[in-house]
N, C-alpha and C. Protein backbone atom coordinates (compact mmCIF):
# COMPACT_ATOMS: atom_id res chain seq x y z
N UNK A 1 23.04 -3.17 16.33
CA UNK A 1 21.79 -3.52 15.68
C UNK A 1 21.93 -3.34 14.16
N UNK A 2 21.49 -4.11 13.67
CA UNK A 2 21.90 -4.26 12.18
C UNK A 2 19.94 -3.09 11.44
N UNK A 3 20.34 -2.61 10.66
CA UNK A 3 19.64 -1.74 9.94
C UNK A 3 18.88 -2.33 8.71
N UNK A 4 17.84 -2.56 9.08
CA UNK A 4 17.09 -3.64 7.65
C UNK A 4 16.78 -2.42 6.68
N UNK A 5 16.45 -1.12 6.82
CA UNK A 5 15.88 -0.33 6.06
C UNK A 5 17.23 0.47 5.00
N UNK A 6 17.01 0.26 3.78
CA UNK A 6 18.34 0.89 3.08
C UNK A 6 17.23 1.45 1.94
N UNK A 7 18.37 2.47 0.90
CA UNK A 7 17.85 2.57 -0.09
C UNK A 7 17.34 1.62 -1.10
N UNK A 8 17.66 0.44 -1.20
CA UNK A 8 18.06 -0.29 -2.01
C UNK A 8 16.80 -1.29 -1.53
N UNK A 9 16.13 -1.74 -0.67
CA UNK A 9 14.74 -2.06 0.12
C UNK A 9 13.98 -0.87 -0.38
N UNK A 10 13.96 0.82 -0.04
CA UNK A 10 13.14 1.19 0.47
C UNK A 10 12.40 1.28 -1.68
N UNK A 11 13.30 1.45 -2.24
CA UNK A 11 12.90 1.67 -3.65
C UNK A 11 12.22 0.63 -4.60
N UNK A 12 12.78 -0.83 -3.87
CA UNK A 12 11.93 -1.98 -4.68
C UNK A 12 11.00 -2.07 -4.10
N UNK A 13 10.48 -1.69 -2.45
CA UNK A 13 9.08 -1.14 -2.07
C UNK A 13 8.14 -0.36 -2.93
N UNK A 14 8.74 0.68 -3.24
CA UNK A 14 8.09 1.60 -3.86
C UNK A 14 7.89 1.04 -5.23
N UNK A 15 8.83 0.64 -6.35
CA UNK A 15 8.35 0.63 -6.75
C UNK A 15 7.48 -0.86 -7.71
N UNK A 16 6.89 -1.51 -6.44
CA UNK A 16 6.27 -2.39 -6.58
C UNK A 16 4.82 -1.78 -6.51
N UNK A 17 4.54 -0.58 -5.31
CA UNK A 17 3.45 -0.04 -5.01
C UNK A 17 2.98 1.18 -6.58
N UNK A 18 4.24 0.97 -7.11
CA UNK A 18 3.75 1.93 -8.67
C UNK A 18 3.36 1.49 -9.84
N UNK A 19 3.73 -0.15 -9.23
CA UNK A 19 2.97 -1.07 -10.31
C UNK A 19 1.50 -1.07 -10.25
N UNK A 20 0.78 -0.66 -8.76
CA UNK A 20 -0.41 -1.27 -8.21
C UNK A 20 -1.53 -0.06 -9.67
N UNK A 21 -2.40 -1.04 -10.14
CA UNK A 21 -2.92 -0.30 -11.29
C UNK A 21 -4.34 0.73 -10.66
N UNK A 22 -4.46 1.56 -11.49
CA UNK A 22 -5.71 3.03 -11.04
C UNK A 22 -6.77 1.83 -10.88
N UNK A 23 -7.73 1.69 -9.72
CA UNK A 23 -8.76 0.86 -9.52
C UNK A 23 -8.64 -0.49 -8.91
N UNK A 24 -7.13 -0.35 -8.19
CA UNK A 24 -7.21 -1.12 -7.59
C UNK A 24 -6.34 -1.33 -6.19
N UNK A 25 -6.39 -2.53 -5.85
CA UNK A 25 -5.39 -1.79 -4.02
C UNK A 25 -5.30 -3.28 -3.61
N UNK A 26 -3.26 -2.96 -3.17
CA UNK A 26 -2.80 -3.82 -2.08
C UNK A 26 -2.79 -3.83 -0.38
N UNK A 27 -2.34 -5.11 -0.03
CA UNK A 27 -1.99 -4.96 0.71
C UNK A 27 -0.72 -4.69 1.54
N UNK A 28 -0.44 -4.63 2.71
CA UNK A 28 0.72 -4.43 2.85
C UNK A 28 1.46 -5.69 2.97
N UNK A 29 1.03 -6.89 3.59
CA UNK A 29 1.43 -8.14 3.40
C UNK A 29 1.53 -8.91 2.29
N UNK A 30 0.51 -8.42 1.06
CA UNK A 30 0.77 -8.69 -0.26
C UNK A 30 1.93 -8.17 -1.07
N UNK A 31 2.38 -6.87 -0.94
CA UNK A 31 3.72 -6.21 -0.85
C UNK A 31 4.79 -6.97 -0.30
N UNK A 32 4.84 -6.97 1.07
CA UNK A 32 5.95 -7.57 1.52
C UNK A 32 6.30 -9.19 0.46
N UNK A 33 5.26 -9.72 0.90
CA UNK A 33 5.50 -11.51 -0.49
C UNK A 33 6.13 -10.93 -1.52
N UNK A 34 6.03 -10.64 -2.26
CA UNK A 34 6.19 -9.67 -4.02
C UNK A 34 7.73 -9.70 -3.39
N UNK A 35 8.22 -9.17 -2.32
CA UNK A 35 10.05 -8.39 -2.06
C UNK A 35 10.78 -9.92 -1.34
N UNK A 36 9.45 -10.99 -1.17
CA UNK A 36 10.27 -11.91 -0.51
C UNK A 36 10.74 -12.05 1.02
N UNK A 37 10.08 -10.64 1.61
CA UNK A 37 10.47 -10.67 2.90
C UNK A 37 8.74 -11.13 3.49
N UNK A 38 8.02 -12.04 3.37
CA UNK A 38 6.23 -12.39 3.78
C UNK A 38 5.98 -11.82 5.35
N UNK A 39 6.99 -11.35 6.39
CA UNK A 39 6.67 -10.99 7.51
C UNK A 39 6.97 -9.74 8.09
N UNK A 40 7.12 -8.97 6.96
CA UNK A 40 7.54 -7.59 7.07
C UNK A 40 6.61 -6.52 6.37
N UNK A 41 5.09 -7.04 6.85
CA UNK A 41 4.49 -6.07 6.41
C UNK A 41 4.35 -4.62 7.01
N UNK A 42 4.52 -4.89 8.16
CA UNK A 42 5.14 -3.49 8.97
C UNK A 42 5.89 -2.19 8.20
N UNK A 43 7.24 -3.29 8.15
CA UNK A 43 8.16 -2.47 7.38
C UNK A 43 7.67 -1.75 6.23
N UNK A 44 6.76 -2.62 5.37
CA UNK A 44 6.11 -2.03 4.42
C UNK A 44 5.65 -0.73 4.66
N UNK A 45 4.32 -0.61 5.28
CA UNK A 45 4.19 0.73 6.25
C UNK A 45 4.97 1.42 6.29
N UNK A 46 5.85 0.91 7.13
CA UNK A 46 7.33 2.19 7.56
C UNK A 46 7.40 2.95 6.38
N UNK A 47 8.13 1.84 5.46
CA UNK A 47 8.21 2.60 4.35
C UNK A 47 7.64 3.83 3.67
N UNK A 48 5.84 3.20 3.21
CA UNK A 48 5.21 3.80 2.91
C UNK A 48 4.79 5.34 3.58
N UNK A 49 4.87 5.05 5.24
CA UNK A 49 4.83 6.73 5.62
C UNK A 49 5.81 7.59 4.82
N UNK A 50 7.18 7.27 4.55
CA UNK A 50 8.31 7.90 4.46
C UNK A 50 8.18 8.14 2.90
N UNK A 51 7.37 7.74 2.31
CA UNK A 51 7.65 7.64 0.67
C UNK A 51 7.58 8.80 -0.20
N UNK A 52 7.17 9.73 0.59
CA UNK A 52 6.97 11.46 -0.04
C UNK A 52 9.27 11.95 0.34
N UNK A 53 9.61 11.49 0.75
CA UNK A 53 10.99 11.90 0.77
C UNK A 53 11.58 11.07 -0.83
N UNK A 54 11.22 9.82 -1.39
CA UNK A 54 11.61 9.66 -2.40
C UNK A 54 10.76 9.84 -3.95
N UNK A 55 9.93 10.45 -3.75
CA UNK A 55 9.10 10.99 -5.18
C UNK A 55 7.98 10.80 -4.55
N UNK A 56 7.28 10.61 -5.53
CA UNK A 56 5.51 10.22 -5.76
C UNK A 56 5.36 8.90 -6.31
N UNK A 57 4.59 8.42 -5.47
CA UNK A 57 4.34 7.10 -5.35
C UNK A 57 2.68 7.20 -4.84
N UNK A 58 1.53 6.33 -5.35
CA UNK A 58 0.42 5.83 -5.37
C UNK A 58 -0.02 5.04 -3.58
N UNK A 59 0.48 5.48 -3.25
CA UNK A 59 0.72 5.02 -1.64
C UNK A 59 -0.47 4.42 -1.20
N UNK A 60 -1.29 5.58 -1.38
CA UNK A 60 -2.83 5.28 -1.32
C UNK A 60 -3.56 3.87 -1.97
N UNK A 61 -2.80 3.35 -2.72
CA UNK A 61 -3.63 2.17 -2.77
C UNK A 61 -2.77 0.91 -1.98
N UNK A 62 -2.24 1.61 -1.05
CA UNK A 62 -1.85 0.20 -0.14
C UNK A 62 -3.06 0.31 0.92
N UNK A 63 -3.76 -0.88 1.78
CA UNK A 63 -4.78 -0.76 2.69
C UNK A 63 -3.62 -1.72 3.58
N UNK A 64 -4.41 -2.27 4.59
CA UNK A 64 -4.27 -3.73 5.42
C UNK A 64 -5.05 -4.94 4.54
N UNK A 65 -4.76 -6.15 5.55
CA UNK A 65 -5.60 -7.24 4.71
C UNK A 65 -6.47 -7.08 4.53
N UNK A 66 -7.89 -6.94 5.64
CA UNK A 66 -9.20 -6.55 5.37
C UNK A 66 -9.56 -5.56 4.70
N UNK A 67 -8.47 -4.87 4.19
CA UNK A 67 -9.03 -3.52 3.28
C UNK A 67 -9.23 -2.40 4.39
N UNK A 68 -9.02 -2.39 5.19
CA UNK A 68 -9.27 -1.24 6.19
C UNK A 68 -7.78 0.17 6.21
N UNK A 69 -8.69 1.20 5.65
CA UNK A 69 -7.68 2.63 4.72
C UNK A 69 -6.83 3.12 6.11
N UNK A 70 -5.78 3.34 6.18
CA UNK A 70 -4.78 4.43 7.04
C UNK A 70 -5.28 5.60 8.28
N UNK A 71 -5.66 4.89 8.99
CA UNK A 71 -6.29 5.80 10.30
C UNK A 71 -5.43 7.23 10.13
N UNK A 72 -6.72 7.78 9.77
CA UNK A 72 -6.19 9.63 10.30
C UNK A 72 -5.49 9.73 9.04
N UNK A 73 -5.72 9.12 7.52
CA UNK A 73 -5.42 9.93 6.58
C UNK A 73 -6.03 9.61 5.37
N UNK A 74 -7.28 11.01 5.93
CA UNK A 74 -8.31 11.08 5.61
C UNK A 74 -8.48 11.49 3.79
N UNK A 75 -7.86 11.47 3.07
CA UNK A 75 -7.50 12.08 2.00
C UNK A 75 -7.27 10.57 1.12
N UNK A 76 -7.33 9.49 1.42
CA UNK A 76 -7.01 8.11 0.94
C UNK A 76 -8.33 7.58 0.61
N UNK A 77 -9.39 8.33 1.13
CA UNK A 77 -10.64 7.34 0.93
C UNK A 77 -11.45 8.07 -0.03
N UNK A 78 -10.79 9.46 -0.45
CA UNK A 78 -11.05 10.62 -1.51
C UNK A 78 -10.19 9.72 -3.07
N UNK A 79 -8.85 9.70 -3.01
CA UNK A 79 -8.10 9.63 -3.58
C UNK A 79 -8.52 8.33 -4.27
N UNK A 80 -9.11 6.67 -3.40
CA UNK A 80 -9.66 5.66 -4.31
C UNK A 80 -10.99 5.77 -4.45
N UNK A 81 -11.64 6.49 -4.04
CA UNK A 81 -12.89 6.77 -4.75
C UNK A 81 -12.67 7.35 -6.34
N UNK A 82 -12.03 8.27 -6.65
CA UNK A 82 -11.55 8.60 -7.65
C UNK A 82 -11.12 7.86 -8.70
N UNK A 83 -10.48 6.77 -8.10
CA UNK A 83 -10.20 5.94 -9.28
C UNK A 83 -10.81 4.37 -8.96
N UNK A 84 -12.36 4.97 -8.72
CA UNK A 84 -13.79 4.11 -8.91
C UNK A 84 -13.34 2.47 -7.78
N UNK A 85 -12.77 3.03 -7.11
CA UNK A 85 -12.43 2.06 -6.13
C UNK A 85 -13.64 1.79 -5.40
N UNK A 86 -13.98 0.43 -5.25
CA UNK A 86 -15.49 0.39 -4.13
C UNK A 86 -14.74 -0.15 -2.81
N UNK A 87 -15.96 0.16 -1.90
CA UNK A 87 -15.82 0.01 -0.64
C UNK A 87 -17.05 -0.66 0.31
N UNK A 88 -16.64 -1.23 0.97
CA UNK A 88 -17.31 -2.14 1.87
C UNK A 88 -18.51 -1.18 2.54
N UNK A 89 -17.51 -0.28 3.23
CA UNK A 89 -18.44 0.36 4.53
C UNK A 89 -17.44 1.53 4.41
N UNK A 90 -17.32 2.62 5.74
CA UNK A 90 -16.33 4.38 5.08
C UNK A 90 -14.88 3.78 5.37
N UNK A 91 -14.58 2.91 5.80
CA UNK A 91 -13.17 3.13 6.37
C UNK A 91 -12.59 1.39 5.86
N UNK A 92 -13.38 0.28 4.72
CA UNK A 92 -12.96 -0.79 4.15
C UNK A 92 -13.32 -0.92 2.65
N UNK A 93 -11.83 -1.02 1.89
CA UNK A 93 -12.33 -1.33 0.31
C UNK A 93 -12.79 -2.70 0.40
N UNK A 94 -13.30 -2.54 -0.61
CA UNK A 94 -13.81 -4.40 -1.27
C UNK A 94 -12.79 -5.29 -1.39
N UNK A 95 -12.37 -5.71 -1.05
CA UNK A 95 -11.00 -6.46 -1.17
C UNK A 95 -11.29 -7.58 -2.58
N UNK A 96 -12.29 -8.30 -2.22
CA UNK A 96 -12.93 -9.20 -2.88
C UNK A 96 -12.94 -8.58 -4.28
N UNK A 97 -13.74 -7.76 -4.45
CA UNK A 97 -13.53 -6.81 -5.92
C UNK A 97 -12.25 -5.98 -6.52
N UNK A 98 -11.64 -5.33 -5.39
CA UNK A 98 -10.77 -4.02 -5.67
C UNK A 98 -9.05 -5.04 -5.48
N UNK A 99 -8.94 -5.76 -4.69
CA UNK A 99 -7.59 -6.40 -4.30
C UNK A 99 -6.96 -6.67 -6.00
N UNK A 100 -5.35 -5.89 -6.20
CA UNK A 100 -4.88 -6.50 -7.18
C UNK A 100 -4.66 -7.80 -7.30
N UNK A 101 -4.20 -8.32 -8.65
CA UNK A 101 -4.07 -9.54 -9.00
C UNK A 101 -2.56 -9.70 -9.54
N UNK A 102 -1.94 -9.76 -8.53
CA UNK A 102 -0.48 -9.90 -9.18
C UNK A 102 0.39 -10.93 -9.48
């Protein structure tokens, strides 16, 4: 089985997600487009759980498409409130408003 995940992926992940500016939030499928891989938003994810092993990274402003925040980590909907992020309803940003423009 061939190994899609390397350093060399997992860092132009990241640091695409350090571009994402205070007040605003991707997705993970919007991520994946940006690296050229459009069907690996998964992987994105993957990534992103793992991203405290390579520094600090803004993680928190990755959602899903609908804007719907990281089940069970509860500390993400603290973290874009903070940086005046709006939200739909408790558990969806505004996509419409908050989605970067990259």
């Amino acid at each position: 089985m061939i190994h899609i995940l390397n350093d060399d992926l997992i860092y132009e992940i990241l640091s695409i997600v350090e571009e994402i500016p205070k007040g605003k939030v991707a997705s993970y499928g919007q991520i994946a487009k940006l690296i050229g891989r459009e069907k690996n938003s998964r992987l994105v994810g993957k990534v992103l759980s793992m991203s405290e092993l390579y520094g600090k990274y803004p993680c928190h402003r990755v959602v899903n498409y609908v804007g719907r925040l990281v089940p069970g980590w509860y500390q993400q909907r603290n973290l874009l409130i903070d940086e005046d992020v709006e939200f739909k309803d408790n558990n969806h940003v505004d996509m419409k408003k908050c989605q970067w423009d990259c």
